[in-house]
Structures are given as structure tokens and as C-alpha cells.
PDB file of N, CA and C in Angstrom:
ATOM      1  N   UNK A   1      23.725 -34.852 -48.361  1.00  0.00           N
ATOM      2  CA  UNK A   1      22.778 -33.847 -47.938  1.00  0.00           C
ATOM      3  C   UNK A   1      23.463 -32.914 -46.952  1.00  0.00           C
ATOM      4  N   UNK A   2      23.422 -31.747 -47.257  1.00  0.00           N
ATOM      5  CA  UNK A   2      23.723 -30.703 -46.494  1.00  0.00           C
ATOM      6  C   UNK A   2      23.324 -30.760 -45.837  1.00  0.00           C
ATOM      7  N   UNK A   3      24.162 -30.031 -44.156  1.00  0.00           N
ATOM      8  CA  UNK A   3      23.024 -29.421 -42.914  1.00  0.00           C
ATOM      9  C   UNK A   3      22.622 -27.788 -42.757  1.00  0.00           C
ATOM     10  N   UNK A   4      21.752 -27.300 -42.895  1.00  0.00           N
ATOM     11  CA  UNK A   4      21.374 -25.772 -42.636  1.00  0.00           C
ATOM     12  C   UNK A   4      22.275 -24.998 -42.019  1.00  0.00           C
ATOM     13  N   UNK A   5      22.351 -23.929 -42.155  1.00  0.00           N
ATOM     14  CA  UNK A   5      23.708 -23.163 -40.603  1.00  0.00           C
ATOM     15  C   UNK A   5      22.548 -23.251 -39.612  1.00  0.00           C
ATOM     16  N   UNK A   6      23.633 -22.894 -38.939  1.00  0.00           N
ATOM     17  CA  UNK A   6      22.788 -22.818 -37.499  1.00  0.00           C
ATOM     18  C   UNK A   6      22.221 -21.413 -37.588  1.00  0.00           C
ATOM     19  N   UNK A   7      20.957 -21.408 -36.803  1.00  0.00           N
ATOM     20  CA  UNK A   7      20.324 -19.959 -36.803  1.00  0.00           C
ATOM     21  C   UNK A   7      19.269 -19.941 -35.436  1.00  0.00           C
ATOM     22  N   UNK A   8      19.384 -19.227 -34.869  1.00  0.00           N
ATOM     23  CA  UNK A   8      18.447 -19.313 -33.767  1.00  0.00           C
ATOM     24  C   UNK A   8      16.978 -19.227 -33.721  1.00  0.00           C
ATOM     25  N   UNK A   9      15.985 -20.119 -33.237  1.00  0.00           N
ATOM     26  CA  UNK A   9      14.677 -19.546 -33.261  1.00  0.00           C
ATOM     27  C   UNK A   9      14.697 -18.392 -32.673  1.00  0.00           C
ATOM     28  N   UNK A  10      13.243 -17.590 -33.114  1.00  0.00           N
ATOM     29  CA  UNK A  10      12.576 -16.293 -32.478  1.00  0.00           C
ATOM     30  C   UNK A  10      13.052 -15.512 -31.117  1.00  0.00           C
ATOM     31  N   UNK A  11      14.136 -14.916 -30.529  1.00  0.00           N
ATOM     32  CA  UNK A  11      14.939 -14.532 -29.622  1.00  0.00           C
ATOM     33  C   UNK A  11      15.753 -15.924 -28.807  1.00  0.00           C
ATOM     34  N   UNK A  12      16.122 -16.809 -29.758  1.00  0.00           N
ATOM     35  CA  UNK A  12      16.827 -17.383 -29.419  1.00  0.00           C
ATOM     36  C   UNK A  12      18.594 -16.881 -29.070  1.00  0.00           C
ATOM     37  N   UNK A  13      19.705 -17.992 -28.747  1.00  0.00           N
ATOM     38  CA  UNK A  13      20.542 -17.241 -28.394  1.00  0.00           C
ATOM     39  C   UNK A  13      21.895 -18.806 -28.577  1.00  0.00           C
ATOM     40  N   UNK A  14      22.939 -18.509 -28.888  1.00  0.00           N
ATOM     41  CA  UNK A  14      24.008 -19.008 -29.117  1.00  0.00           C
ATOM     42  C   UNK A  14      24.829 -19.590 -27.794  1.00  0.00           C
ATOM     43  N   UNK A  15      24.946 -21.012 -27.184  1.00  0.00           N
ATOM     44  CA  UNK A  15      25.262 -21.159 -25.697  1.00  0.00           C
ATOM     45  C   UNK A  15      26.881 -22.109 -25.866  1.00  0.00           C
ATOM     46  N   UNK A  16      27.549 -21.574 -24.717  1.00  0.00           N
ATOM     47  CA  UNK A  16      29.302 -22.247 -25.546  1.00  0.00           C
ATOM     48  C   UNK A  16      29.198 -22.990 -23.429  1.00  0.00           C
ATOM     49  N   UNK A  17      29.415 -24.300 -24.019  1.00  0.00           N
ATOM     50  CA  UNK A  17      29.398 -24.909 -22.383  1.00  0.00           C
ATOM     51  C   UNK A  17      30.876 -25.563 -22.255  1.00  0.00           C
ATOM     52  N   UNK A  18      31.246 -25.703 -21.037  1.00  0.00           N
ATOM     53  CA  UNK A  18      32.339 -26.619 -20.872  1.00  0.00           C
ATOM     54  C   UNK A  18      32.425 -26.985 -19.659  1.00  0.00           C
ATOM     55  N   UNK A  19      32.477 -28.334 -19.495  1.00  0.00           N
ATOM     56  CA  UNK A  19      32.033 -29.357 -18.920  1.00  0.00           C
ATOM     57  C   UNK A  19      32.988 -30.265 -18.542  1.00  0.00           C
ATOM     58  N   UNK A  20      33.469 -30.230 -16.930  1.00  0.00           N
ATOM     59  CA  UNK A  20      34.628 -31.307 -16.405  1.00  0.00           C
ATOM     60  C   UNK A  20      34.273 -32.416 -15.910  1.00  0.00           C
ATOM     61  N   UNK A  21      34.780 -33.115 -16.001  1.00  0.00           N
ATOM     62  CA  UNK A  21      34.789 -34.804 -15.716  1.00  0.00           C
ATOM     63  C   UNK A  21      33.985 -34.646 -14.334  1.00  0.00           C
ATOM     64  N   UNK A  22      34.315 -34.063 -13.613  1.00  0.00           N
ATOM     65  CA  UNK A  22      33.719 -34.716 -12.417  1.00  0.00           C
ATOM     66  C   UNK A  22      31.982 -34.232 -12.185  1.00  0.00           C
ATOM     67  N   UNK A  23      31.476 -33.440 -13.363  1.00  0.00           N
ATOM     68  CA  UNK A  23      30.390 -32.969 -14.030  1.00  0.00           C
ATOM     69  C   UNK A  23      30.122 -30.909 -13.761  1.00  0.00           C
ATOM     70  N   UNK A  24      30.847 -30.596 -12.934  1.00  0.00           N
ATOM     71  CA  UNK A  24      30.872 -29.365 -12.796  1.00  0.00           C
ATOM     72  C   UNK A  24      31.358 -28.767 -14.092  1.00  0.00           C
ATOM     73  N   UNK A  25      30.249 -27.455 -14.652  1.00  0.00           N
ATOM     74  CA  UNK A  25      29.970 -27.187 -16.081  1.00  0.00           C
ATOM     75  C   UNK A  25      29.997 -24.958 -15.844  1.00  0.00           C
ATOM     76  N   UNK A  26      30.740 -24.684 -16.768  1.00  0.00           N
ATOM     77  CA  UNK A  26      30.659 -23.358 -17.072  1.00  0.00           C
ATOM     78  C   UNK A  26      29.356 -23.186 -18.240  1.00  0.00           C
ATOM     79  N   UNK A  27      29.049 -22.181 -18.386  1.00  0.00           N
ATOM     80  CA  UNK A  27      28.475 -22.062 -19.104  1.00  0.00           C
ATOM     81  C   UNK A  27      27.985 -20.039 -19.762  1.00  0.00           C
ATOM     82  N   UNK A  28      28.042 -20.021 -21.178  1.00  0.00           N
ATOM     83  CA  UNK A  28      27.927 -18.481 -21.462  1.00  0.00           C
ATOM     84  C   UNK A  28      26.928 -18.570 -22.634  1.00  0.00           C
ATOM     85  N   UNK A  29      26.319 -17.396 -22.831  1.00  0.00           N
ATOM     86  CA  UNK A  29      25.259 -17.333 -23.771  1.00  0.00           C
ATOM     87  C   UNK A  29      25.555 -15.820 -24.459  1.00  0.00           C
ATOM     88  N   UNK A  30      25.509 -16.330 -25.736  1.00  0.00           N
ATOM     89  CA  UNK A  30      25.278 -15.277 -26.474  1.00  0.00           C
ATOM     90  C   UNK A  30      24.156 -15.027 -28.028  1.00  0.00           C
ATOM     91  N   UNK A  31      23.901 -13.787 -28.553  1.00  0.00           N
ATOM     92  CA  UNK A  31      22.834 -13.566 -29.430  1.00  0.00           C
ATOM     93  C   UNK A  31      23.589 -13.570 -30.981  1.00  0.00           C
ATOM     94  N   UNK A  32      24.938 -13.795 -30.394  1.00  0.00           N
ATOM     95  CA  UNK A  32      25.727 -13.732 -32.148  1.00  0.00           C
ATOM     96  C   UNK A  32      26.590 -14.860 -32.435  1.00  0.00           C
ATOM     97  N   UNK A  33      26.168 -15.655 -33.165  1.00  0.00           N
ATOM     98  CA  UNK A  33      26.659 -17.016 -33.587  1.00  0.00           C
ATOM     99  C   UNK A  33      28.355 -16.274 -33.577  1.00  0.00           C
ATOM    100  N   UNK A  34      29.139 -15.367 -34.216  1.00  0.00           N
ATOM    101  CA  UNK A  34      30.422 -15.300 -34.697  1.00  0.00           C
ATOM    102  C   UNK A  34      31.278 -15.088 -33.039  1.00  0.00           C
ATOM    103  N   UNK A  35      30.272 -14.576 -32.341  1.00  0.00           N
ATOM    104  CA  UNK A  35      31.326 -14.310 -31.124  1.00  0.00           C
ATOM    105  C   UNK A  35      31.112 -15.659 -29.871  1.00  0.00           C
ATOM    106  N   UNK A  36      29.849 -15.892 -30.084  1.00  0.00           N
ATOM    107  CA  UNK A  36      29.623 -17.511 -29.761  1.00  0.00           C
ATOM    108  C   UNK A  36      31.021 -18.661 -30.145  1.00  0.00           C
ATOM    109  N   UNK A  37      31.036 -18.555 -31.322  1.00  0.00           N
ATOM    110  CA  UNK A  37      32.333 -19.613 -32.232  1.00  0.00           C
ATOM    111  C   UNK A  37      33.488 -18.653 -31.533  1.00  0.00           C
ATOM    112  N   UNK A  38      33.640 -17.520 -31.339  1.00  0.00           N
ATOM    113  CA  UNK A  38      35.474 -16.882 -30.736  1.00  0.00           C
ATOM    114  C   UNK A  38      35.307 -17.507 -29.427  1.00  0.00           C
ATOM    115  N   UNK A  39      34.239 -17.491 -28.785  1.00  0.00           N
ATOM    116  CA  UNK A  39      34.401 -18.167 -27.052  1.00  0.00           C
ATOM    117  C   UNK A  39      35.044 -19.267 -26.720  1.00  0.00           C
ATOM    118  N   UNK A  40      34.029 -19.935 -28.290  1.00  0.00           N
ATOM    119  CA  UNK A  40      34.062 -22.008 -28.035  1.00  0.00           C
ATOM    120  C   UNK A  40      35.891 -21.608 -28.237  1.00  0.00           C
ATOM    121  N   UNK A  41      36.502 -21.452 -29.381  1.00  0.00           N
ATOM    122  CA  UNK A  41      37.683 -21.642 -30.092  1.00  0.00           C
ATOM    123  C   UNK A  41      38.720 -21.016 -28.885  1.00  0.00           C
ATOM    124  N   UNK A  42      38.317 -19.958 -28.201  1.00  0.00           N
ATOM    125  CA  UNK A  42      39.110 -19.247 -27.103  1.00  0.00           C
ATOM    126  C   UNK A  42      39.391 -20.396 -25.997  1.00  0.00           C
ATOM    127  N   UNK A  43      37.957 -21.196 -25.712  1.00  0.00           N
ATOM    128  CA  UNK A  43      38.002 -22.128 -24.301  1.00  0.00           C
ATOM    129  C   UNK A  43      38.668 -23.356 -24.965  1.00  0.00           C
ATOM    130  N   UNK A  44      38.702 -23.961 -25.990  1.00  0.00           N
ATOM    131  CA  UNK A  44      39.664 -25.147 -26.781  1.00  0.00           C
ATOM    132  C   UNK A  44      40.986 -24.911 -26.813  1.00  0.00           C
ATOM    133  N   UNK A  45      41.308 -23.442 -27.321  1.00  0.00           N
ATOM    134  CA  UNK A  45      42.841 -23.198 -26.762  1.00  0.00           C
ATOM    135  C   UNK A  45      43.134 -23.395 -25.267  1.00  0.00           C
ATOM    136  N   UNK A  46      42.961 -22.729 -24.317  1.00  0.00           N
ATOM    137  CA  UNK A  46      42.537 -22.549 -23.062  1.00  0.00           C
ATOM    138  C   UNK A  46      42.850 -24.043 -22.025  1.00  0.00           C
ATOM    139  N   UNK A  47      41.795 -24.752 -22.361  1.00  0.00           N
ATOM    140  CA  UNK A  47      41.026 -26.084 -21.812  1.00  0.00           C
ATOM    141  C   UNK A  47      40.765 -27.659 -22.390  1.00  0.00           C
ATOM    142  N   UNK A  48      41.467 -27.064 -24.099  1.00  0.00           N
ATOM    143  CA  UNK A  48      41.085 -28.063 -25.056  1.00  0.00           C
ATOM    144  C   UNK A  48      41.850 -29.042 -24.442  1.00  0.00           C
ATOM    145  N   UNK A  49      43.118 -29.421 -23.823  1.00  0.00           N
ATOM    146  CA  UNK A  49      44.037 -30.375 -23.909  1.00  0.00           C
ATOM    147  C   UNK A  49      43.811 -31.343 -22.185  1.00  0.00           C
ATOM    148  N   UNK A  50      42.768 -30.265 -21.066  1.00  0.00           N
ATOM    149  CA  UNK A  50      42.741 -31.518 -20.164  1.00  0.00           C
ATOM    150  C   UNK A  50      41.894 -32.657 -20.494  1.00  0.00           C
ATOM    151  N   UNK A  51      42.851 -32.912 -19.664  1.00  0.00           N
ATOM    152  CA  UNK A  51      41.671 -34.787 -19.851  1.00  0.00           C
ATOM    153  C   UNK A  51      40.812 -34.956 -19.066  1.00  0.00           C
ATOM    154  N   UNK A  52      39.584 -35.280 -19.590  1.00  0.00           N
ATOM    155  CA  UNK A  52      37.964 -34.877 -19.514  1.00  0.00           C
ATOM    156  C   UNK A  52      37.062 -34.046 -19.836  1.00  0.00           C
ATOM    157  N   UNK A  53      37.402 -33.411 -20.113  1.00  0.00           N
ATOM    158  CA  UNK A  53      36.736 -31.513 -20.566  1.00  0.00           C
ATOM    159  C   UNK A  53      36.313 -31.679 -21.852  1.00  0.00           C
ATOM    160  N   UNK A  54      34.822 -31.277 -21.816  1.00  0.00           N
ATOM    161  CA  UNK A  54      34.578 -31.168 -23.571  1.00  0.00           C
ATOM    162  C   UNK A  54      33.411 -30.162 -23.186  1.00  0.00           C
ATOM    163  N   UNK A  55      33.877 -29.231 -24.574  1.00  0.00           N
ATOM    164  CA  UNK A  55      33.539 -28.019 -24.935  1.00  0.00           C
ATOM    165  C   UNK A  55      32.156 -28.136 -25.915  1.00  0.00           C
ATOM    166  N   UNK A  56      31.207 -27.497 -25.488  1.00  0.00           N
ATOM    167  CA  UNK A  56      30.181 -28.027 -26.745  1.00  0.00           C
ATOM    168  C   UNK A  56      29.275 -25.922 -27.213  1.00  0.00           C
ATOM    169  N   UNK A  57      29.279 -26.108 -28.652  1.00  0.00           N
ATOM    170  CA  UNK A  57      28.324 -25.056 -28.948  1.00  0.00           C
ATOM    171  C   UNK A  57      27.050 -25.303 -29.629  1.00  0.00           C
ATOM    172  N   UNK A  58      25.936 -24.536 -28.813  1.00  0.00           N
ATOM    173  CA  UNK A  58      24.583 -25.142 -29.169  1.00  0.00           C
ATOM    174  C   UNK A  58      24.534 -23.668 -29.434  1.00  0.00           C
ATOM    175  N   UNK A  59      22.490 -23.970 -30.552  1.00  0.00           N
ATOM    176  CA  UNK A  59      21.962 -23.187 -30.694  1.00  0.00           C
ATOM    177  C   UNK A  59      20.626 -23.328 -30.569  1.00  0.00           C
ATOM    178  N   UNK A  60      19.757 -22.312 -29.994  1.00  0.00           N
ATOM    179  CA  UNK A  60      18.886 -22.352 -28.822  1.00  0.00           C
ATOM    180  C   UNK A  60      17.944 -23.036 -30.674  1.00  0.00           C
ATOM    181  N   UNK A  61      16.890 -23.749 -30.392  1.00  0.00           N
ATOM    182  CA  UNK A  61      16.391 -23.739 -31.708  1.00  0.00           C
ATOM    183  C   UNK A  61      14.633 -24.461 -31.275  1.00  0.00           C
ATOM    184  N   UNK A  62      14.404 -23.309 -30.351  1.00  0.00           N
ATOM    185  CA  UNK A  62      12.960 -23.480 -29.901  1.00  0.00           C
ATOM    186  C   UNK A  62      12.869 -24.080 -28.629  1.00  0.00           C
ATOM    187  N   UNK A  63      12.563 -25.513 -28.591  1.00  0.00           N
ATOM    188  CA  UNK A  63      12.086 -26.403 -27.619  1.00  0.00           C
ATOM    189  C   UNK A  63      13.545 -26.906 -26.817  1.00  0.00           C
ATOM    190  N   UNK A  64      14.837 -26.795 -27.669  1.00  0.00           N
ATOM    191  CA  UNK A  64      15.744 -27.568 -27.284  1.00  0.00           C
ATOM    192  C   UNK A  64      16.950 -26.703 -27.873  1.00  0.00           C
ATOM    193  N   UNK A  65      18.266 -27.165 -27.441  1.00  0.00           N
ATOM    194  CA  UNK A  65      19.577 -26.995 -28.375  1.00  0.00           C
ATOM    195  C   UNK A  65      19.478 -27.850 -28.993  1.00  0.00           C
ATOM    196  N   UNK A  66      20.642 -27.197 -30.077  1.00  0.00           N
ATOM    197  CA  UNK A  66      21.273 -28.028 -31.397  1.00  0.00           C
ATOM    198  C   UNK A  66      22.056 -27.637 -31.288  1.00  0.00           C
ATOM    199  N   UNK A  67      23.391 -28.757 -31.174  1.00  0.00           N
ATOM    200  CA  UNK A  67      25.032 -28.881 -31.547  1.00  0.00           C
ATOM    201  C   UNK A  67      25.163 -28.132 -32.624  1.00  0.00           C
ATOM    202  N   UNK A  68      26.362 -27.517 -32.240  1.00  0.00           N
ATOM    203  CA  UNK A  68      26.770 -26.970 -33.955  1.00  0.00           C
ATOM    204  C   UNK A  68      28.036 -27.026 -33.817  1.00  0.00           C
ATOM    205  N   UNK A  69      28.999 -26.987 -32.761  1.00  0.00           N
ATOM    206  CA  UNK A  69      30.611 -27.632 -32.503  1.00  0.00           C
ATOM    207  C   UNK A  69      30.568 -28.586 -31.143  1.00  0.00           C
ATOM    208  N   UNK A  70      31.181 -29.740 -30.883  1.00  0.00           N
ATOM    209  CA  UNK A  70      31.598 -30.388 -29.716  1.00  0.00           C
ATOM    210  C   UNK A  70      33.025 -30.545 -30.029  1.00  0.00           C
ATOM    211  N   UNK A  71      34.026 -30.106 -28.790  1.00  0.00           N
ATOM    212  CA  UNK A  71      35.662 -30.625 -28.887  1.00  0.00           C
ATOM    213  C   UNK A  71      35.189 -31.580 -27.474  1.00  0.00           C
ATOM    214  N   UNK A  72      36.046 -32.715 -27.739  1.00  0.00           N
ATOM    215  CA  UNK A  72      35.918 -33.642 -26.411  1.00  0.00           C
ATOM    216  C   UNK A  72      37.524 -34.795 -26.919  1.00  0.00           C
ATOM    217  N   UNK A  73      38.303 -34.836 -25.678  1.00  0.00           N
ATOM    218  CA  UNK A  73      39.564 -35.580 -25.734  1.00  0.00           C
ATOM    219  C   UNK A  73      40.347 -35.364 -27.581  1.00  0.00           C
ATOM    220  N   UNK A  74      40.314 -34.101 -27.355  1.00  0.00           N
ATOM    221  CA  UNK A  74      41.408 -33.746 -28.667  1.00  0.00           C
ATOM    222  C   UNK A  74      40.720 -33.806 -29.663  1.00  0.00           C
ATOM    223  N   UNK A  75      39.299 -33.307 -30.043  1.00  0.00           N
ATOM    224  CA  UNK A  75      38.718 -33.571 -31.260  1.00  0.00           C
ATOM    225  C   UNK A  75      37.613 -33.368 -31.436  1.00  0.00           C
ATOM    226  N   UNK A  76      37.494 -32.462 -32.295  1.00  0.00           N
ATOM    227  CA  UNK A  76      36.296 -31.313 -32.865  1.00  0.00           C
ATOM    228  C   UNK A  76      35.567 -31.951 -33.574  1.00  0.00           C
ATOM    229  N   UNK A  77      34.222 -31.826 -33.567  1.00  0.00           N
ATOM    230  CA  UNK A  77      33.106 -32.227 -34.503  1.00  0.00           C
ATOM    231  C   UNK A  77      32.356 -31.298 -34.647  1.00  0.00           C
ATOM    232  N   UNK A  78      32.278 -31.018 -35.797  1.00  0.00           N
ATOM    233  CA  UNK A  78      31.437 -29.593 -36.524  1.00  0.00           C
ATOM    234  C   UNK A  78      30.184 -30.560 -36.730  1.00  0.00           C
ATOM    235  N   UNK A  79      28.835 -29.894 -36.439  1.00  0.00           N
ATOM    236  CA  UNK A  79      27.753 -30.624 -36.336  1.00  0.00           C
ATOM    237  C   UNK A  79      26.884 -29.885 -37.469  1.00  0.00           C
ATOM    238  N   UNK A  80      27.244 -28.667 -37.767  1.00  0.00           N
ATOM    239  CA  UNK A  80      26.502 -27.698 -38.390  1.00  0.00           C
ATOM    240  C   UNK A  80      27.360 -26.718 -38.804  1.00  0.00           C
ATOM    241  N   UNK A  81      27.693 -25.845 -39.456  1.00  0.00           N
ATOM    242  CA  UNK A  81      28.047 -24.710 -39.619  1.00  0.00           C
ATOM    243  C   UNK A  81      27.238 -23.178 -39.344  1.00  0.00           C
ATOM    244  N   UNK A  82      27.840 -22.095 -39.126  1.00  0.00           N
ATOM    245  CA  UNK A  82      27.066 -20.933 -38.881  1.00  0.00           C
ATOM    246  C   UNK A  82      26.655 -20.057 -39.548  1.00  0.00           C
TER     247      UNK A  82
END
């Protein structure tokens, strides 16, 4: 079974977080899934390789996020596509 792309509810919005071990977290939001995915892929080059740091991309989808990429200790999980 397939998963849906990701798509935002009703002025929803595309959020790229990254998140260090000691819990202090960046965080950016955007309204376009494609430049959302250049951020995540920009901060994995960037940040991908310390140890602790994991990068996650949600999409706003009403009540809550939904994963649609996590990188954490060297390794990407596509949760959804866009």
C-alpha cells in the first residue's frame, strides 16, 4: 500500500526542524513542499554528520504534523513523498 504525497491542509505549511542532542532545536517553515525538501537536504549536507542531530520534515496536516523525511545518526527515512 502506497502512502499519499504529502500535501498540506487548508493554509497549512511545510516545517524542516533540526534538533541537537542536548535538545536545543532550529526550526523554518515554509508554504512549498519543493523548497521545504532544498532546506531539509541543504541542513543534512551542513549538519547531517554530527553526532546527535536529526533533521526532520513535517507537513502541517490540520491538528498535527506528519513526517515526510527524518535524517538521524547517518540515515534518512522517507516517510512520505511530496
Amino acid at each position: 500500500m502506497s502512502t499519499p504525497p504529502a500535501e498540506p491542509s487548508d493554509g497549512g505549511d511545510f516545517y524542516v526542524r533540526m534538533t541537537f542532542r542536548k535538545g536545543a532545536a532550529i526550526e523554518g517553515t515554509w508554504a512549498d513542499g519543493e523548497v521545504a525538501l532544498r532546506k531539509f537536504r541543504a541542513l543534512v549536507g551542513t549538519h547531517g554528520s554530527v553526532r546527535g542531530v536529526t533533521i526532520t520534515l513535517e507537513v502541517d496536516a490540520g491538528e498535527e504534523r506528519e513526517p515526510v523525511r527524518t535524517w538521524a545518526d547517518g540515515v534518512e527515512v522517507i516517510h512520505r513523498e511530496l
